[in-house]
C-alpha atoms as a PDB file:
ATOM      1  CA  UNK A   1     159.020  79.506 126.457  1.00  0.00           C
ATOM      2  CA  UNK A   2     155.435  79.613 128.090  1.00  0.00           C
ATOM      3  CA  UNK A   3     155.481  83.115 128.119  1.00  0.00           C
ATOM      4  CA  UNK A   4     156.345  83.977 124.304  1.00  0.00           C
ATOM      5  CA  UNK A   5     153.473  80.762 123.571  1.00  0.00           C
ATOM      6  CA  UNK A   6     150.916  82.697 125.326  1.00  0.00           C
ATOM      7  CA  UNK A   7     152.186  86.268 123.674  1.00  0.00           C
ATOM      8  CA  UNK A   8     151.811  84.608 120.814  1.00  0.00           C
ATOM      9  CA  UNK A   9     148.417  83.007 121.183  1.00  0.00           C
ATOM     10  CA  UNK A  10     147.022  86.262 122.621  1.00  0.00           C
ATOM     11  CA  UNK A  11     148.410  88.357 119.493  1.00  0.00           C
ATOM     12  CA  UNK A  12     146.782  85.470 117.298  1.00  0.00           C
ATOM     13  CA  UNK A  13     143.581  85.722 119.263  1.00  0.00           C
ATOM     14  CA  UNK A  14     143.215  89.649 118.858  1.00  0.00           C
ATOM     15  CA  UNK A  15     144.221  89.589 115.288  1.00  0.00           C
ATOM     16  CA  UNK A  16     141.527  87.388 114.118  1.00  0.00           C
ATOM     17  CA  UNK A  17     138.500  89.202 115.555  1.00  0.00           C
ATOM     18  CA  UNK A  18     136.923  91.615 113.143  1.00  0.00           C
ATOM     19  CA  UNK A  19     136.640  94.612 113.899  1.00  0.00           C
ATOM     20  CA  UNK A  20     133.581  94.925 110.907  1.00  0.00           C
ATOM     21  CA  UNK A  21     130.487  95.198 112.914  1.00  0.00           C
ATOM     22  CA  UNK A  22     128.034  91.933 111.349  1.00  0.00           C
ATOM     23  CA  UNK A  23     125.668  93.122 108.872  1.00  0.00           C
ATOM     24  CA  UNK A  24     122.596  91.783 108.039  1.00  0.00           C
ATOM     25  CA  UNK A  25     121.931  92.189 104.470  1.00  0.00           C
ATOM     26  CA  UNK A  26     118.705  92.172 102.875  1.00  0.00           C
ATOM     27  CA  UNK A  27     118.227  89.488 100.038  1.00  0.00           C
ATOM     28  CA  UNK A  28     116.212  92.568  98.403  1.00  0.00           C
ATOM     29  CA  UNK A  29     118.469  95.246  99.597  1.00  0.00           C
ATOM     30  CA  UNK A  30     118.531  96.726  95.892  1.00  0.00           C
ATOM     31  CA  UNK A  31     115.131  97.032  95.354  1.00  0.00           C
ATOM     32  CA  UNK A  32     114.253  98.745  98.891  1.00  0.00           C
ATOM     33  CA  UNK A  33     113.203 102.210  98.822  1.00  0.00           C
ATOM     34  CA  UNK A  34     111.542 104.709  96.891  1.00  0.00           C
ATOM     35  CA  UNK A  35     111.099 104.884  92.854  1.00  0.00           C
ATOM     36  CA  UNK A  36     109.813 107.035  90.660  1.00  0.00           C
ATOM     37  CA  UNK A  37     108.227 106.603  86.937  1.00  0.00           C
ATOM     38  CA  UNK A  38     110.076 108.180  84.460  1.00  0.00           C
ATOM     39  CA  UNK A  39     108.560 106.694  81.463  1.00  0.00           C
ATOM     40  CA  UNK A  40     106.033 104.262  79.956  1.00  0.00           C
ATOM     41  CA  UNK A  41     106.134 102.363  76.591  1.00  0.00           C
ATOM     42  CA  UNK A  42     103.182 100.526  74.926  1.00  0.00           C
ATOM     43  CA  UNK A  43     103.626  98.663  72.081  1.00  0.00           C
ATOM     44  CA  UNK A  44     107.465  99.957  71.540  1.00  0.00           C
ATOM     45  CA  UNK A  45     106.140 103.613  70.361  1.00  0.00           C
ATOM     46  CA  UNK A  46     106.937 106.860  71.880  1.00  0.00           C
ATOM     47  CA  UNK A  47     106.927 107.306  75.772  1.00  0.00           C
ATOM     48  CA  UNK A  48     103.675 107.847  77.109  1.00  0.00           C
ATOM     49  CA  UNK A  49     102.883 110.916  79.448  1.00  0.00           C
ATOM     50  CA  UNK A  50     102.967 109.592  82.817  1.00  0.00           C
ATOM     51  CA  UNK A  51     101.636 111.085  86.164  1.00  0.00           C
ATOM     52  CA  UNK A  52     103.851 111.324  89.760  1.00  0.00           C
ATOM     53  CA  UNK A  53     103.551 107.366  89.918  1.00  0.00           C
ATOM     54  CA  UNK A  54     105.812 106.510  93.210  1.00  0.00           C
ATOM     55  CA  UNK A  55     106.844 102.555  94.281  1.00  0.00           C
ATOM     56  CA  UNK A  56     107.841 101.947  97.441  1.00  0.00           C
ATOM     57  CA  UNK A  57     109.651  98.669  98.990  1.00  0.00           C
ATOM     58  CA  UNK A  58     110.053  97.621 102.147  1.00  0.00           C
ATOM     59  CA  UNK A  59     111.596  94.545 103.568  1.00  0.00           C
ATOM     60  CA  UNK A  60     109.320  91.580 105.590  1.00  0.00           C
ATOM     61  CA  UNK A  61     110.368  90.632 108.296  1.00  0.00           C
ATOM     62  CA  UNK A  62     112.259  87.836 107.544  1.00  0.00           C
ATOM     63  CA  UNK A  63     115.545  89.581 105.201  1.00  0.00           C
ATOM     64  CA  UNK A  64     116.590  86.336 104.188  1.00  0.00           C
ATOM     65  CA  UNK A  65     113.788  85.618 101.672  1.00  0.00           C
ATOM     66  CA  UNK A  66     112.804  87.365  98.402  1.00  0.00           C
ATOM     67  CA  UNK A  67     109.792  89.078  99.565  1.00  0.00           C
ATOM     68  CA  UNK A  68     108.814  92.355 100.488  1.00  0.00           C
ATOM     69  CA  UNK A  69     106.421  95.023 101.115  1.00  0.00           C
ATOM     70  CA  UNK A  70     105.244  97.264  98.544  1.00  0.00           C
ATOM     71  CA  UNK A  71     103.299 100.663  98.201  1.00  0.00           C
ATOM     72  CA  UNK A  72     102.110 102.011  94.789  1.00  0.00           C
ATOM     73  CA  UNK A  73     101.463 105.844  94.599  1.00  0.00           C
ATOM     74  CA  UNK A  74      99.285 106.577  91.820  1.00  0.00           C
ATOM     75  CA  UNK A  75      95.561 107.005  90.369  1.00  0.00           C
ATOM     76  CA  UNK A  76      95.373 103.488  91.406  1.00  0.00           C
ATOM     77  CA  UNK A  77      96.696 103.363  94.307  1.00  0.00           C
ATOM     78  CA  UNK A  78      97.604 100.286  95.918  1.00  0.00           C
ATOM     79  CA  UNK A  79      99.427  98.055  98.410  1.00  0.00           C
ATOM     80  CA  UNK A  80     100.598  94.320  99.741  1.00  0.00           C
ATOM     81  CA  UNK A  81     103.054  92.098  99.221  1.00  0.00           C
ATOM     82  CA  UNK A  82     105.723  91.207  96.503  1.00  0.00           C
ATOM     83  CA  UNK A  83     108.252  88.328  95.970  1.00  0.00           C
ATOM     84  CA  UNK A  84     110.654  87.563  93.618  1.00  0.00           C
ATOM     85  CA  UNK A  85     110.461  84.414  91.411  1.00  0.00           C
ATOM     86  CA  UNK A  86     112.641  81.354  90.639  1.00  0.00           C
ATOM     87  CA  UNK A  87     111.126  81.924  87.014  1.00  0.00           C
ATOM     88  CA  UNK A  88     113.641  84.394  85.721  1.00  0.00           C
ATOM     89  CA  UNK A  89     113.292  87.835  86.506  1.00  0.00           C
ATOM     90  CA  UNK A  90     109.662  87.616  87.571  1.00  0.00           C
ATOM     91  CA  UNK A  91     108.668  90.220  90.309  1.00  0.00           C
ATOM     92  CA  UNK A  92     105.033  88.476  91.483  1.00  0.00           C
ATOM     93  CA  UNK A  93     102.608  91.428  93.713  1.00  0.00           C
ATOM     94  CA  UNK A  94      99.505  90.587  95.607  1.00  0.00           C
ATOM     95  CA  UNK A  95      97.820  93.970  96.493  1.00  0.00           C
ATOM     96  CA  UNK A  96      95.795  93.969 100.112  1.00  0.00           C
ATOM     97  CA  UNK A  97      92.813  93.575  98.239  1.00  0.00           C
ATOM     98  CA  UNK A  98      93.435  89.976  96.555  1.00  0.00           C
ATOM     99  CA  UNK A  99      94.458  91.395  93.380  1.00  0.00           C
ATOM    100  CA  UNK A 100      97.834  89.553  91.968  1.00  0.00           C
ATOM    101  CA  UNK A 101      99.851  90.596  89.080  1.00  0.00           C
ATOM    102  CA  UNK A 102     103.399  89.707  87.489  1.00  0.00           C
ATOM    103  CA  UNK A 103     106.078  91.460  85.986  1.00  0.00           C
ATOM    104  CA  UNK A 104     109.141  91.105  84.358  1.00  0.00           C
ATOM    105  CA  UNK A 105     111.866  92.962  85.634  1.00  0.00           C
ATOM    106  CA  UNK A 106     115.072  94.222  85.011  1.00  0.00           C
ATOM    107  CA  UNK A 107     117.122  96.086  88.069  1.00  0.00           C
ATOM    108  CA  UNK A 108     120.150  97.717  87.950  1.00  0.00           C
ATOM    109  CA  UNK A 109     122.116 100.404  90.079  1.00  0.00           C
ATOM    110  CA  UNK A 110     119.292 103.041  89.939  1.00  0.00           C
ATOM    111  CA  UNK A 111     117.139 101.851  87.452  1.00  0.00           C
ATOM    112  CA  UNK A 112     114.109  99.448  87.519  1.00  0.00           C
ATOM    113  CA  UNK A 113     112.569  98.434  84.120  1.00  0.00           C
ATOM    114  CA  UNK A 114     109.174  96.642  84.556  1.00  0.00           C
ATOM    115  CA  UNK A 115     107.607  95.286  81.600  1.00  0.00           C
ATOM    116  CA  UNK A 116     104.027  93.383  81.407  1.00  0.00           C
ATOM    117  CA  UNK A 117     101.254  92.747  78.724  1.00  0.00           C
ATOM    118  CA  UNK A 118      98.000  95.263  80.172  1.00  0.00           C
ATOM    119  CA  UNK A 119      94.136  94.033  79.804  1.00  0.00           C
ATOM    120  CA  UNK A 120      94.530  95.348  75.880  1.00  0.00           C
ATOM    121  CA  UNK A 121      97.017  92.654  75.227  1.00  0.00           C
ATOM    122  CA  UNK A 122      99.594  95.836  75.169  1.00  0.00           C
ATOM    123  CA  UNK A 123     102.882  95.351  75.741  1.00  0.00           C
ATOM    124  CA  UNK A 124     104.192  98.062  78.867  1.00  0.00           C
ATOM    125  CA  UNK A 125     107.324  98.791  79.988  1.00  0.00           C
ATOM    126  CA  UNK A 126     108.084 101.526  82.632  1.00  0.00           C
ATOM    127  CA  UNK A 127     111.150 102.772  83.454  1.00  0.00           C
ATOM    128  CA  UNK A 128     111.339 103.471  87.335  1.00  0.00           C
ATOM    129  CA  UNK A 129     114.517 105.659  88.783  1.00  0.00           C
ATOM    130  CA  UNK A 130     115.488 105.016  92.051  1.00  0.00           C
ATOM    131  CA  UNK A 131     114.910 108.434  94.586  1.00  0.00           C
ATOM    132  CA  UNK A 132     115.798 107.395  97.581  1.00  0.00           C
ATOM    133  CA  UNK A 133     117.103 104.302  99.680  1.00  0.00           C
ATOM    134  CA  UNK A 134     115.882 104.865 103.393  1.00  0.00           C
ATOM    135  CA  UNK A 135     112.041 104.360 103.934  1.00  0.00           C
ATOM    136  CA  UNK A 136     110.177 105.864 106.984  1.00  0.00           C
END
């Protein structure tokens, strides 16, 4: 009988480890990588020409949080830190310069949707489309 108990406790044993590796998983994992601008609406008119704008997130170092890294490719280049609000869909950025600015945001699969109200009182939203996931 003690030999079929320990089978049995063995077979148990081996059948409830995982053989999934443990993941970490980023509480931004959807927004890491790199984005492009597709389009830019003031004032609900026509898109707006737009230039080879690029955003890039990274994660901190701690992946639990809602905060990141960011990069912004453009005439006005820039770069710091981002989190993500309890305030709705609020994406907060403090460039490395002191500079902060909010946005509302909107993130699907492959699409990013920032909207904000510009120093005209205008009312922006760009489209970004996800390019890539991995980031040097």
């Amino acid at each position: 009988m003690k030999p079929i108990l320990l089978i049995l406790a063995m077979v148990a044993t081996v059948m409830s480890c995982s053989r999934d590796e443990d993941h970490n998983y980023s509480a931004i994992e959807n927004l890491i990588g790199q984005w492009e601008l597709q389009s830019r609406i003031v004032n609900d008119t026509d898109p707006q020409p737009t230039d080879d704008d690029k955003f890039i997130f990274r994660d901190d170092n701690d992946i639990r949080d809602f905060k990141g890294l960011f990069t912004l490719e453009s005439n006005d280049a820039s770069s710091g830190t981002f989190k993500i609000t309890n305030n709705g869909n609020v994406m907060e950025f403090e460039t490395s310069n002191g500079i902060t600015f909010s946005y509302e945001y909107i993130l699907n699969t492959a699409t990013l949707v920032l909207g904000y109200t510009n120093t005209d009182d205008d009312v922006v939203k760009e489209t970004w489309i996800k390019t890539s996931n991995f980031i040097d």
